[in-house]
PDB file of N, CA and C in Angstrom:
ATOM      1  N   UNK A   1      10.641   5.166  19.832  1.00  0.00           N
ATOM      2  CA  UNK A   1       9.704   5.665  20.801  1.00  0.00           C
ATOM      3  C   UNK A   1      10.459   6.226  21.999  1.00  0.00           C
ATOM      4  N   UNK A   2      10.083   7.350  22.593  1.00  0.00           N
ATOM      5  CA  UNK A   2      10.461   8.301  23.558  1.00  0.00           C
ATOM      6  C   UNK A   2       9.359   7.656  25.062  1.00  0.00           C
ATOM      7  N   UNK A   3       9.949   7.211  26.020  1.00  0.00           N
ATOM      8  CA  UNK A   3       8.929   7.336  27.249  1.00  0.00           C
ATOM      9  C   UNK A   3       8.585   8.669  27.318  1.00  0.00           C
ATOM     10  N   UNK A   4       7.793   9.142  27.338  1.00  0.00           N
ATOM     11  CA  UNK A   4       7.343  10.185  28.318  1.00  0.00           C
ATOM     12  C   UNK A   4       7.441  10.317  29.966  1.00  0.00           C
ATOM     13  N   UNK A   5       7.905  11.404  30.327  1.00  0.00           N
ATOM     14  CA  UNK A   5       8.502  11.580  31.523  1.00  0.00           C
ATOM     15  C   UNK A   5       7.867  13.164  32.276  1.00  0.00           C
ATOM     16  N   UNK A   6       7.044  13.395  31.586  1.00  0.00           N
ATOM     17  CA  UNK A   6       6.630  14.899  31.970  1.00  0.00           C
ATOM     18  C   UNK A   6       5.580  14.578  33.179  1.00  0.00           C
ATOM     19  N   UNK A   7       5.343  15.523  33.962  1.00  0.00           N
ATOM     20  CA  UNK A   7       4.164  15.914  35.264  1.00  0.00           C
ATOM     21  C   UNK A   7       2.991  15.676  34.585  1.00  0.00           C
ATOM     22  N   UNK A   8       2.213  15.405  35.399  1.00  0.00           N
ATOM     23  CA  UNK A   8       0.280  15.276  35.620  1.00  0.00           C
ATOM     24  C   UNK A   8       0.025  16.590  34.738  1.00  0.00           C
ATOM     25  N   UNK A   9      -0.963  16.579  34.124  1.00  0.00           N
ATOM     26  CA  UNK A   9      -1.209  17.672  33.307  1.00  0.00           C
ATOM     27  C   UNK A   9      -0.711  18.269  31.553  1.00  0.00           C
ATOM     28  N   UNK A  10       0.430  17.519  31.529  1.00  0.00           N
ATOM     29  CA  UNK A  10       1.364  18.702  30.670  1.00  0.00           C
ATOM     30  C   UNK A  10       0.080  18.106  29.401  1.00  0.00           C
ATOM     31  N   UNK A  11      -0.232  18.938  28.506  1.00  0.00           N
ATOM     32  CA  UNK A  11      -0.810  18.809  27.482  1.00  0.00           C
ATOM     33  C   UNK A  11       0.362  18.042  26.244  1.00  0.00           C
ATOM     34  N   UNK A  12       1.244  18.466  26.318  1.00  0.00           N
ATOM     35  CA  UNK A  12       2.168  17.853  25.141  1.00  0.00           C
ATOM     36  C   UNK A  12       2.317  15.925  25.411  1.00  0.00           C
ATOM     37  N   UNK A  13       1.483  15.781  26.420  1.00  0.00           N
ATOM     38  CA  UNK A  13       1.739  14.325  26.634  1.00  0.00           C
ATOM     39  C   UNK A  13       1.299  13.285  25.863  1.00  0.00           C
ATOM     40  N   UNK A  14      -0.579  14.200  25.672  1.00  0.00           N
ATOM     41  CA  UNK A  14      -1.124  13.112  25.010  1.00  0.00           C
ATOM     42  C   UNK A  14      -1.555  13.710  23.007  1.00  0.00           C
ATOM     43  N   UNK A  15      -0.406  14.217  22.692  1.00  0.00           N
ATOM     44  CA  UNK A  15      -0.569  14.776  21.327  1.00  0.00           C
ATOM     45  C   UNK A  15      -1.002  14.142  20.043  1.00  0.00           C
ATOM     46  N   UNK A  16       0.169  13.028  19.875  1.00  0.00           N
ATOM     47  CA  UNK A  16      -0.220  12.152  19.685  1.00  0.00           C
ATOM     48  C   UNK A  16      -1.633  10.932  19.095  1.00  0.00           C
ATOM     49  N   UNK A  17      -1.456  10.939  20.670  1.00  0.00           N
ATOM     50  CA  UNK A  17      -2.839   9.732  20.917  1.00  0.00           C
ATOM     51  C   UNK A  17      -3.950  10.897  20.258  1.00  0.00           C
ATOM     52  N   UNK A  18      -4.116  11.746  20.861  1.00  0.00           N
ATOM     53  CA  UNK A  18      -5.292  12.524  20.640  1.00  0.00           C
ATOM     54  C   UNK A  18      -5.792  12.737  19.441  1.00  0.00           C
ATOM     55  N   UNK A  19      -4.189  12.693  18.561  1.00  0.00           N
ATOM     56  CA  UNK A  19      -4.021  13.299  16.473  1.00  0.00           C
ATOM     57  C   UNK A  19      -4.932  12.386  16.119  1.00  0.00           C
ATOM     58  N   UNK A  20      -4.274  11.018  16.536  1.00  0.00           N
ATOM     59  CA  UNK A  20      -4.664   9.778  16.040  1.00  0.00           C
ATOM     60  C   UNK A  20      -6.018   9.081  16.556  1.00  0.00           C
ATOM     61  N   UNK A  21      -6.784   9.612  17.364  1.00  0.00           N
ATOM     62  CA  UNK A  21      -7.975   9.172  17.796  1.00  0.00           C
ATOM     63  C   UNK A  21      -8.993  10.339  17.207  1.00  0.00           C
ATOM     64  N   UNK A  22      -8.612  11.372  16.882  1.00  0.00           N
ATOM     65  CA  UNK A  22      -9.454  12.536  16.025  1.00  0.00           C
ATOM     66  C   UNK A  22      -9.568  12.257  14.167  1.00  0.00           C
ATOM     67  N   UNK A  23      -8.116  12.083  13.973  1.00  0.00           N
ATOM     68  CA  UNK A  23      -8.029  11.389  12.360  1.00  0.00           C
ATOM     69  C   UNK A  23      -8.765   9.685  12.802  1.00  0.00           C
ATOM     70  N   UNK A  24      -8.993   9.096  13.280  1.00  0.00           N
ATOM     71  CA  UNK A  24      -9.852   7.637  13.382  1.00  0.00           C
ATOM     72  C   UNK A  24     -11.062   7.912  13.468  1.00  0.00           C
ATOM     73  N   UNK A  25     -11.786   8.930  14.060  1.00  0.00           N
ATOM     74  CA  UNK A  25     -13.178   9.610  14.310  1.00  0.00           C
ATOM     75  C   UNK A  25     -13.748   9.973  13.191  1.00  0.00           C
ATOM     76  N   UNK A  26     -12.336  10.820  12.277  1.00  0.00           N
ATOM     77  CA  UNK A  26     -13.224  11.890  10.824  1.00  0.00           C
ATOM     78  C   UNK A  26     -13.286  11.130   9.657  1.00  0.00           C
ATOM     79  N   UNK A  27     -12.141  10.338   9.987  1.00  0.00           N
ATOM     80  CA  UNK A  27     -11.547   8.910   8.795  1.00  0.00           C
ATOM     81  C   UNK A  27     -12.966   8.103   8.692  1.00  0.00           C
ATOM     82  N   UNK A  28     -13.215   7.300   9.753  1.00  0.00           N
ATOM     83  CA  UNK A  28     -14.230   5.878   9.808  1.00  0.00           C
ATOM     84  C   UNK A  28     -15.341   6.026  10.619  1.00  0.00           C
ATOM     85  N   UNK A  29     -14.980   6.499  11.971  1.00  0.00           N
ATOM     86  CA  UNK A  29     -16.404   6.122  13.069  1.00  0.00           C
ATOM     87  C   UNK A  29     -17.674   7.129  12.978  1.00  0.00           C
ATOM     88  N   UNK A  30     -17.098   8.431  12.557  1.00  0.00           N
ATOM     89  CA  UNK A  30     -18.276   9.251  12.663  1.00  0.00           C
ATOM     90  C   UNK A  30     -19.481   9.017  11.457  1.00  0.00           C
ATOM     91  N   UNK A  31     -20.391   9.456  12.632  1.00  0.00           N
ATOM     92  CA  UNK A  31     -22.162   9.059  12.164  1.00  0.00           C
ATOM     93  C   UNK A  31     -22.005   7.467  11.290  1.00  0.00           C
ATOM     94  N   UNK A  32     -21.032   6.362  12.418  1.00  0.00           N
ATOM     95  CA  UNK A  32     -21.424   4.786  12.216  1.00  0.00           C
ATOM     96  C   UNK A  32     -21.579   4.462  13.056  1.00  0.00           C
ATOM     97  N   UNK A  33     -22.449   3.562  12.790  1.00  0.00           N
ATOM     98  CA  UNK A  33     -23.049   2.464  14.181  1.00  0.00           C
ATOM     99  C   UNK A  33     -22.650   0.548  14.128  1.00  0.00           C
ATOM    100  N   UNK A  34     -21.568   0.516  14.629  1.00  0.00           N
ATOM    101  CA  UNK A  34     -21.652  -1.022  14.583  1.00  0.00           C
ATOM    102  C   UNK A  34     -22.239  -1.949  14.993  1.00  0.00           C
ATOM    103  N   UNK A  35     -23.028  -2.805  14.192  1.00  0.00           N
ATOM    104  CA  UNK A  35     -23.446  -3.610  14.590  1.00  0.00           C
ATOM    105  C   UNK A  35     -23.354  -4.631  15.813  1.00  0.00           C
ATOM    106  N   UNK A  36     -21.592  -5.546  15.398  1.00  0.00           N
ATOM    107  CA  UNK A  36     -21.226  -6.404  16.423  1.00  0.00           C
ATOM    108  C   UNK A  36     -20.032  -5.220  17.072  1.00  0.00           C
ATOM    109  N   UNK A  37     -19.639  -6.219  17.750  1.00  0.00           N
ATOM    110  CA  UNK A  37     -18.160  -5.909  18.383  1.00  0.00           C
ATOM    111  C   UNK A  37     -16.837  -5.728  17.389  1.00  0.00           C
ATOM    112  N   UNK A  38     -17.077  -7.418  16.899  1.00  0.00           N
ATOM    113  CA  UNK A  38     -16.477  -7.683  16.178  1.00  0.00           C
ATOM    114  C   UNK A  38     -16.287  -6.613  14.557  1.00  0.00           C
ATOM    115  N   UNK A  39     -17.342  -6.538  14.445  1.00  0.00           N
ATOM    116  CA  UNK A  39     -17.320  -5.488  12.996  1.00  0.00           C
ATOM    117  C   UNK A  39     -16.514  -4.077  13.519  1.00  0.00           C
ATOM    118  N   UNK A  40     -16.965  -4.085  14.634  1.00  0.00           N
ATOM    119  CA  UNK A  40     -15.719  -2.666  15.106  1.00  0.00           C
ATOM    120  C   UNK A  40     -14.204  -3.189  15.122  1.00  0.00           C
ATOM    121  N   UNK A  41     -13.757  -4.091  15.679  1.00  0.00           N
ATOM    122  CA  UNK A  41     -12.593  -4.465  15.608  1.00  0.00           C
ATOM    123  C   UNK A  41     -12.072  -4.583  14.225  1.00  0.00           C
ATOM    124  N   UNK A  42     -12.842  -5.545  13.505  1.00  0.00           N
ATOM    125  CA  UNK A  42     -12.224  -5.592  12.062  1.00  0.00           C
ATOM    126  C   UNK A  42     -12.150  -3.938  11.265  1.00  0.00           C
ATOM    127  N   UNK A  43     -12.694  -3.019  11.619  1.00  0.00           N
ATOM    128  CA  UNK A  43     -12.906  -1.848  10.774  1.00  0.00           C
ATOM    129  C   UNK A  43     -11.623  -0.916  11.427  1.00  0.00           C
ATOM    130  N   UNK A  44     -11.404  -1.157  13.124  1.00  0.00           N
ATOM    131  CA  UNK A  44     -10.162  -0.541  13.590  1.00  0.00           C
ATOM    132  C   UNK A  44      -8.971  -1.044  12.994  1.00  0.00           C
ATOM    133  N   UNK A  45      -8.743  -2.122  12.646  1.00  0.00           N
ATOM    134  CA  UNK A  45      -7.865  -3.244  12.417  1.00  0.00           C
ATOM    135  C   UNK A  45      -7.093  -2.751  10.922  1.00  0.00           C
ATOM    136  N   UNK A  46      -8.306  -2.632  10.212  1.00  0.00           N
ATOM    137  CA  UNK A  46      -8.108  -2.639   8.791  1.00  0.00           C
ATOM    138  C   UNK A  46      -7.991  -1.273   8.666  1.00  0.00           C
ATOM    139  N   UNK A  47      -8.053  -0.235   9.298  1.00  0.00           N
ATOM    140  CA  UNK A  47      -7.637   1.499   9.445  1.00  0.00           C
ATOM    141  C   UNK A  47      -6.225   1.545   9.558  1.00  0.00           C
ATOM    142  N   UNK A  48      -6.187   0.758  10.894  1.00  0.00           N
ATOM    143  CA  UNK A  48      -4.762   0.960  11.333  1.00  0.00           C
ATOM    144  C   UNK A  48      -3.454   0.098  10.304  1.00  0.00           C
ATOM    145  N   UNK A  49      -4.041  -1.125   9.937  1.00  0.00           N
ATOM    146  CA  UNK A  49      -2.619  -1.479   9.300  1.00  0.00           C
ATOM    147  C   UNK A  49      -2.735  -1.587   7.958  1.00  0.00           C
ATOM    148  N   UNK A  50      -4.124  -1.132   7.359  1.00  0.00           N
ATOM    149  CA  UNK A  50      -3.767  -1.101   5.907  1.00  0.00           C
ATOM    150  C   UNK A  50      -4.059   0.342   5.251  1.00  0.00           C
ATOM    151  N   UNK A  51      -3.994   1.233   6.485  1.00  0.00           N
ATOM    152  CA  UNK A  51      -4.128   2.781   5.507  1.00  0.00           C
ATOM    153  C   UNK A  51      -3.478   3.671   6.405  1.00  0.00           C
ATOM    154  N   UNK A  52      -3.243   3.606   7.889  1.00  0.00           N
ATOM    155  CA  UNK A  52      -2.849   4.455   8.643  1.00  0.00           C
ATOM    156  C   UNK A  52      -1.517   4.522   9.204  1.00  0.00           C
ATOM    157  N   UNK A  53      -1.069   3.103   9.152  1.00  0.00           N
ATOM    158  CA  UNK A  53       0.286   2.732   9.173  1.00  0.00           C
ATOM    159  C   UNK A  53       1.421   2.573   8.010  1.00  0.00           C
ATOM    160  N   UNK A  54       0.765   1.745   6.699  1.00  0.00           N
ATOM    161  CA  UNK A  54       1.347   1.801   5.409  1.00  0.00           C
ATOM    162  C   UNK A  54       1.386   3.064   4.622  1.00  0.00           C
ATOM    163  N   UNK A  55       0.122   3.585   4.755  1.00  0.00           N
ATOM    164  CA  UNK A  55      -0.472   4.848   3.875  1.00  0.00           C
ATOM    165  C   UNK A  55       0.017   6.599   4.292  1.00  0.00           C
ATOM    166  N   UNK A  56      -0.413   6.497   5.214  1.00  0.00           N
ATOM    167  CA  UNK A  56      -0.909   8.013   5.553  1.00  0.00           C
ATOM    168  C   UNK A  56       0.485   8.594   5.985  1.00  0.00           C
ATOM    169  N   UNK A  57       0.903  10.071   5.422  1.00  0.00           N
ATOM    170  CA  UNK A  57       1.944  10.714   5.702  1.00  0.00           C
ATOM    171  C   UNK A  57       1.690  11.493   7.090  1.00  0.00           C
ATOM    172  N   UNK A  58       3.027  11.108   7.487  1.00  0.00           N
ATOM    173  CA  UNK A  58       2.468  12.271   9.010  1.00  0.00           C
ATOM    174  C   UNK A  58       3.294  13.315   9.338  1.00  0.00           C
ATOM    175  N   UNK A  59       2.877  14.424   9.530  1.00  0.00           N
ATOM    176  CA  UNK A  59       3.928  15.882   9.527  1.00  0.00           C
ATOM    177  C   UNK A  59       5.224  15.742  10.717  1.00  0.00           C
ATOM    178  N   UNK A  60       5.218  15.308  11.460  1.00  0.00           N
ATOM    179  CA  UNK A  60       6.247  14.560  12.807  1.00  0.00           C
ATOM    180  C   UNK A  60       7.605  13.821  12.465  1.00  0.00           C
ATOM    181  N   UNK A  61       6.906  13.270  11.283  1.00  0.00           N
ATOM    182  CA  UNK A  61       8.020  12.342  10.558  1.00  0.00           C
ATOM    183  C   UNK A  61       7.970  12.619   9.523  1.00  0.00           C
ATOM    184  N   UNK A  62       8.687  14.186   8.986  1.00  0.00           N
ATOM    185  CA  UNK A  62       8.974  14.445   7.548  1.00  0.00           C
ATOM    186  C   UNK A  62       8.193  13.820   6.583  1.00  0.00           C
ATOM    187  N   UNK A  63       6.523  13.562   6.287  1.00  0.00           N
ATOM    188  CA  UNK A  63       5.832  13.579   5.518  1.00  0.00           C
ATOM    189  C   UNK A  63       5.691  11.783   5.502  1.00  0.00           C
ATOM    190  N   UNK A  64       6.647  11.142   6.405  1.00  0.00           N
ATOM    191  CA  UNK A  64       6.808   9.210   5.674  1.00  0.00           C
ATOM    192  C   UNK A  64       5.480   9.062   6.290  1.00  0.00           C
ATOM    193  N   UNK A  65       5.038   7.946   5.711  1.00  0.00           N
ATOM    194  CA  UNK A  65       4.219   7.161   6.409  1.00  0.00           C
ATOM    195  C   UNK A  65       4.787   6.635   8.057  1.00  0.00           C
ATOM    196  N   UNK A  66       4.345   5.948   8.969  1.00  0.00           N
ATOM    197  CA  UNK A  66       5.026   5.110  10.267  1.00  0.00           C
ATOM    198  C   UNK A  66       6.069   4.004   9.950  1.00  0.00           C
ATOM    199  N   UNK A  67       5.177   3.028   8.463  1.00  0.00           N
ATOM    200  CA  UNK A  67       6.201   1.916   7.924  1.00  0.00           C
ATOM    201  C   UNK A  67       7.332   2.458   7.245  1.00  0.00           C
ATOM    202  N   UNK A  68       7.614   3.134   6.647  1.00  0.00           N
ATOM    203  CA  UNK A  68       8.625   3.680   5.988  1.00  0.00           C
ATOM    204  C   UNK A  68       9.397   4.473   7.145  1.00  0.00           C
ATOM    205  N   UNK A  69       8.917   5.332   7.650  1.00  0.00           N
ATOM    206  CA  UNK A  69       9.664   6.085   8.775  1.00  0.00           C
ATOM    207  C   UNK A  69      10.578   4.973   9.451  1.00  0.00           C
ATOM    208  N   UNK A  70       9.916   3.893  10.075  1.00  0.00           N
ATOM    209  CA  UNK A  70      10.421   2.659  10.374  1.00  0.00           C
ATOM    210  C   UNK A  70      11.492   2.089   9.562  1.00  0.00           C
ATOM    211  N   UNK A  71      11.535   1.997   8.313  1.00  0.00           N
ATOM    212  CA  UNK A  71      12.346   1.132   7.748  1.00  0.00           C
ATOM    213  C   UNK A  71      13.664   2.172   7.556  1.00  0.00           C
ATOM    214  N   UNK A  72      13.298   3.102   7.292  1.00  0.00           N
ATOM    215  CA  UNK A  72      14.495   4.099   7.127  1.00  0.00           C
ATOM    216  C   UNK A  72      15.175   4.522   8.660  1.00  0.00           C
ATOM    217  N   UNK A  73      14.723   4.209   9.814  1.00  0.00           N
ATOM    218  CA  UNK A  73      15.359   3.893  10.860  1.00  0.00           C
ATOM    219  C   UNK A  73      16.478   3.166  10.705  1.00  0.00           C
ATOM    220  N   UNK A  74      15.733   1.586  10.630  1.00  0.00           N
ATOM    221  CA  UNK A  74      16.069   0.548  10.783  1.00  0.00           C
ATOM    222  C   UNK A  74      17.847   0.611   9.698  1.00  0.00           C
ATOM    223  N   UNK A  75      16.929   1.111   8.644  1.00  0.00           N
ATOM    224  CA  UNK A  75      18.356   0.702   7.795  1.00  0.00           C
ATOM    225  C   UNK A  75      19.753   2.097   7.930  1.00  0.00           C
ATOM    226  N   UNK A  76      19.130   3.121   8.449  1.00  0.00           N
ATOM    227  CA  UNK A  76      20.263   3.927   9.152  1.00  0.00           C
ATOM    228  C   UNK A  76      20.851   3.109  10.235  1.00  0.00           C
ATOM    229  N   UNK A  77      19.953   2.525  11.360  1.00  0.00           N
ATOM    230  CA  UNK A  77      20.843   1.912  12.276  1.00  0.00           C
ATOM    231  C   UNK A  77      22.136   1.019  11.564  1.00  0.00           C
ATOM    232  N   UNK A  78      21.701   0.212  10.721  1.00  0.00           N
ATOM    233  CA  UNK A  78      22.664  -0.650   9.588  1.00  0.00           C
ATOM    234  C   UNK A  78      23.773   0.153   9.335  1.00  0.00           C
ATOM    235  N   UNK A  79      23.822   0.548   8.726  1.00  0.00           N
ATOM    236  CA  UNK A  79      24.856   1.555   7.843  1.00  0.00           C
ATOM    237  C   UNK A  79      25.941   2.177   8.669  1.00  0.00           C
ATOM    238  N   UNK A  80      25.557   2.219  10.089  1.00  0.00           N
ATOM    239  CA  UNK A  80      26.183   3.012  10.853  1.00  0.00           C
ATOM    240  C   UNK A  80      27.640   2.290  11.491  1.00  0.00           C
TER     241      UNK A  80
END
């Protein structure tokens, strides 16, 4: 992860967040209504770490998923 360090405004700030709160919208929430609280949490929960984090390829990181992108970090740092 990179801090961000750019001025008030810059659009490239919130790219990101924005990808990932638009793919969570088209993915699960749109035209649903949750009941509890709780049923929202469990439905964010179960997006994020069993299809959006393990699963889903993202163009940013050469097609890996986040977990894999991760592990192939991790084990370059090793090697080095």
């Amino acid at each position: 992860m990179e801090i961000s360090m750019s001025r008030k405004g810059n659009c490239h700030d919130n790219t990101v967040a924005e990808s990932f709160f638009s793919l969570f919208k088209k993915d699960r929430v749109k035209r649903r209504i949750y009941k509890t609280r709780e049923e929202a949490r469990s439905e964010i929960f179960e997006y994020i770490e069993c299809f959006y984090n393990p699963k889903r390829n993202h163009g940013t990181s050469g097609g890996l998923s986040p977990n894999e992108y991760k592990r192939q970090y991790y084990q370059n740092l090793e090697s080095v």
